[in-house]
C-alpha atoms as a PDB file:
ATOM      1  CA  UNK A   1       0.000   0.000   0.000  1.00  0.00           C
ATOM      2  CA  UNK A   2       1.285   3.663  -0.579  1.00  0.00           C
ATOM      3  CA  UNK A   3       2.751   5.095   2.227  1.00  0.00           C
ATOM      4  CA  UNK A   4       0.948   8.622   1.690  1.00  0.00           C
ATOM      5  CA  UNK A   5       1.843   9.096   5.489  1.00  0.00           C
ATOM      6  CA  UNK A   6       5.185   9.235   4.974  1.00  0.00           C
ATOM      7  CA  UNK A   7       4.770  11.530   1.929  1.00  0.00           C
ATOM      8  CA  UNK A   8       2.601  14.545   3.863  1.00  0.00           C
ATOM      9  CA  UNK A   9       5.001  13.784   6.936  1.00  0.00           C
ATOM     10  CA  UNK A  10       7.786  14.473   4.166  1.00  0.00           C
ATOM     11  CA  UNK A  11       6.247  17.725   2.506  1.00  0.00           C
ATOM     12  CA  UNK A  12       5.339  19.008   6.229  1.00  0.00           C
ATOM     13  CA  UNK A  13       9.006  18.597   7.550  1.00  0.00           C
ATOM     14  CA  UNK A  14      10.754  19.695   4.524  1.00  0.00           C
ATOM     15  CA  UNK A  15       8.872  22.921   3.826  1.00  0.00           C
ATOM     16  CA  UNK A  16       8.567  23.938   7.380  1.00  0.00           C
ATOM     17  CA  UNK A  17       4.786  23.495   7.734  1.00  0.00           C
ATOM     18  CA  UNK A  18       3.159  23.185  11.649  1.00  0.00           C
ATOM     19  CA  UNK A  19       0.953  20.772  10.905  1.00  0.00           C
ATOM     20  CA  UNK A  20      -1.889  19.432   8.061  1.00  0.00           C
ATOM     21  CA  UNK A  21      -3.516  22.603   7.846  1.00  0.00           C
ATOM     22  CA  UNK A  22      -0.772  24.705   7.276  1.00  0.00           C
ATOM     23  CA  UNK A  23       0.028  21.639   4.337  1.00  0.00           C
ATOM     24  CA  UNK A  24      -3.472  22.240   2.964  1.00  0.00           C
ATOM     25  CA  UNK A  25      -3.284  25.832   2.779  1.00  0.00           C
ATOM     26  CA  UNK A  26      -0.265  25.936   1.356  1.00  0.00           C
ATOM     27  CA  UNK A  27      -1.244  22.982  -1.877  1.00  0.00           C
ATOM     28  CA  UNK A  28      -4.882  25.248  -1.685  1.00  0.00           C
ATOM     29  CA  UNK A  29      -6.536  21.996  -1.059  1.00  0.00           C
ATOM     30  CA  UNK A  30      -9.490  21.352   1.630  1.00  0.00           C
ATOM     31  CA  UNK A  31      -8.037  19.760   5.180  1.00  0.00           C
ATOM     32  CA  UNK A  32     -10.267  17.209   4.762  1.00  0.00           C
ATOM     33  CA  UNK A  33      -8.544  16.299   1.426  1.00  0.00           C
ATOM     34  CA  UNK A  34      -5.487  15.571   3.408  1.00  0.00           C
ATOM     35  CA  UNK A  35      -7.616  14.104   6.468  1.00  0.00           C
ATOM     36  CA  UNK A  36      -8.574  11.462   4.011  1.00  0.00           C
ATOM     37  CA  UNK A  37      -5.557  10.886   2.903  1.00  0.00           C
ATOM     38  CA  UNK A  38      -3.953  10.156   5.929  1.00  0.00           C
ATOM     39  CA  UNK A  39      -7.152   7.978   7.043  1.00  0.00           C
ATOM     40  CA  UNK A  40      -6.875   6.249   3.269  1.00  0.00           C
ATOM     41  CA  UNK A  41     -10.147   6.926   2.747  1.00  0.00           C
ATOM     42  CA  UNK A  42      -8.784   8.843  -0.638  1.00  0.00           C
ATOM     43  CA  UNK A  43      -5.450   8.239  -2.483  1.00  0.00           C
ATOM     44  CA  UNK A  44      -2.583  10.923  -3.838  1.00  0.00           C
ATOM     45  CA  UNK A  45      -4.443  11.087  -7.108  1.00  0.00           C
ATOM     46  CA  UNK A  46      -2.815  12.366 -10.196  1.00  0.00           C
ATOM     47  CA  UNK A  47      -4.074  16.080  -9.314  1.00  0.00           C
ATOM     48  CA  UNK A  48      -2.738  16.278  -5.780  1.00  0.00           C
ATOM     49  CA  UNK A  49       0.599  15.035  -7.330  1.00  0.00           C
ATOM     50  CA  UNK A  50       0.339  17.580 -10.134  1.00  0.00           C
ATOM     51  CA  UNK A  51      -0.251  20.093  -7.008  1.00  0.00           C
ATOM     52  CA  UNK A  52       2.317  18.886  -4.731  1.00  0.00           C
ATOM     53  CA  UNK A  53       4.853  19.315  -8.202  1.00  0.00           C
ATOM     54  CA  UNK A  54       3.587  22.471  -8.564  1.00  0.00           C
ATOM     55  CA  UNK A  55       4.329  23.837  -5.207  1.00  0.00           C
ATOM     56  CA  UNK A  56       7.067  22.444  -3.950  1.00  0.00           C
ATOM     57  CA  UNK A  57       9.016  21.363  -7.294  1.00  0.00           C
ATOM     58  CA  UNK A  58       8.970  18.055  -6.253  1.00  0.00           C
ATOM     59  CA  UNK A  59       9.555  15.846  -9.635  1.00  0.00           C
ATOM     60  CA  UNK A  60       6.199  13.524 -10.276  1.00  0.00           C
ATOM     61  CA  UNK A  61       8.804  10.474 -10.017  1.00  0.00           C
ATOM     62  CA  UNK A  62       9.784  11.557  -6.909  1.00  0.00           C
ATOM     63  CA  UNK A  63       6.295  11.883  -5.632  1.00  0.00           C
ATOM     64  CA  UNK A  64       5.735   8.667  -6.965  1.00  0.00           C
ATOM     65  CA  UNK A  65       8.423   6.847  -5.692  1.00  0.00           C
ATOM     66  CA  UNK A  66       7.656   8.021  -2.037  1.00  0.00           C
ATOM     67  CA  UNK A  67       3.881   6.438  -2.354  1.00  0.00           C
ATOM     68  CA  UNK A  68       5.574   2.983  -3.631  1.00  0.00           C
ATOM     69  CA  UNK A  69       7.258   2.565  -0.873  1.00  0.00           C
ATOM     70  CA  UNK A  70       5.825   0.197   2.186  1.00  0.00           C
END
């Protein structure tokens, strides 16, 4: 299963964030967005990676190898 966890944990610590809010604020998504991502009710779908690129510069393959891991 993707470890999305470690991916928001990731974009939080790197980019200086407090917390999930501040994370959602700053990708201009809803913090229930990332709520169910971290409670894998929703996936990192191809958007949120597009966002997360976006933002933070983050190559897609990067992205993507982070939610392959286990």
């Amino acid at each position: 299963m993707a470890d999305a966890h470690a991916l928001l944990d990731f974009l939080i610590k790197e980019y200086g964030l407090k917390n999930d809010a501040a994370l959602s604020k700053s990708l201009g998504v809803s913090p229930p967005a990332i709520s169910k991502i971290r409670s894998r009710m929703m996936g990192v779908s191809g958007d949120m990676k597009i966002l997360i690129y976006k933002k933070t510069g983050m190559s897609i393959e990067d992205i993507e190898s982070f939610l392959e891991k286990t």
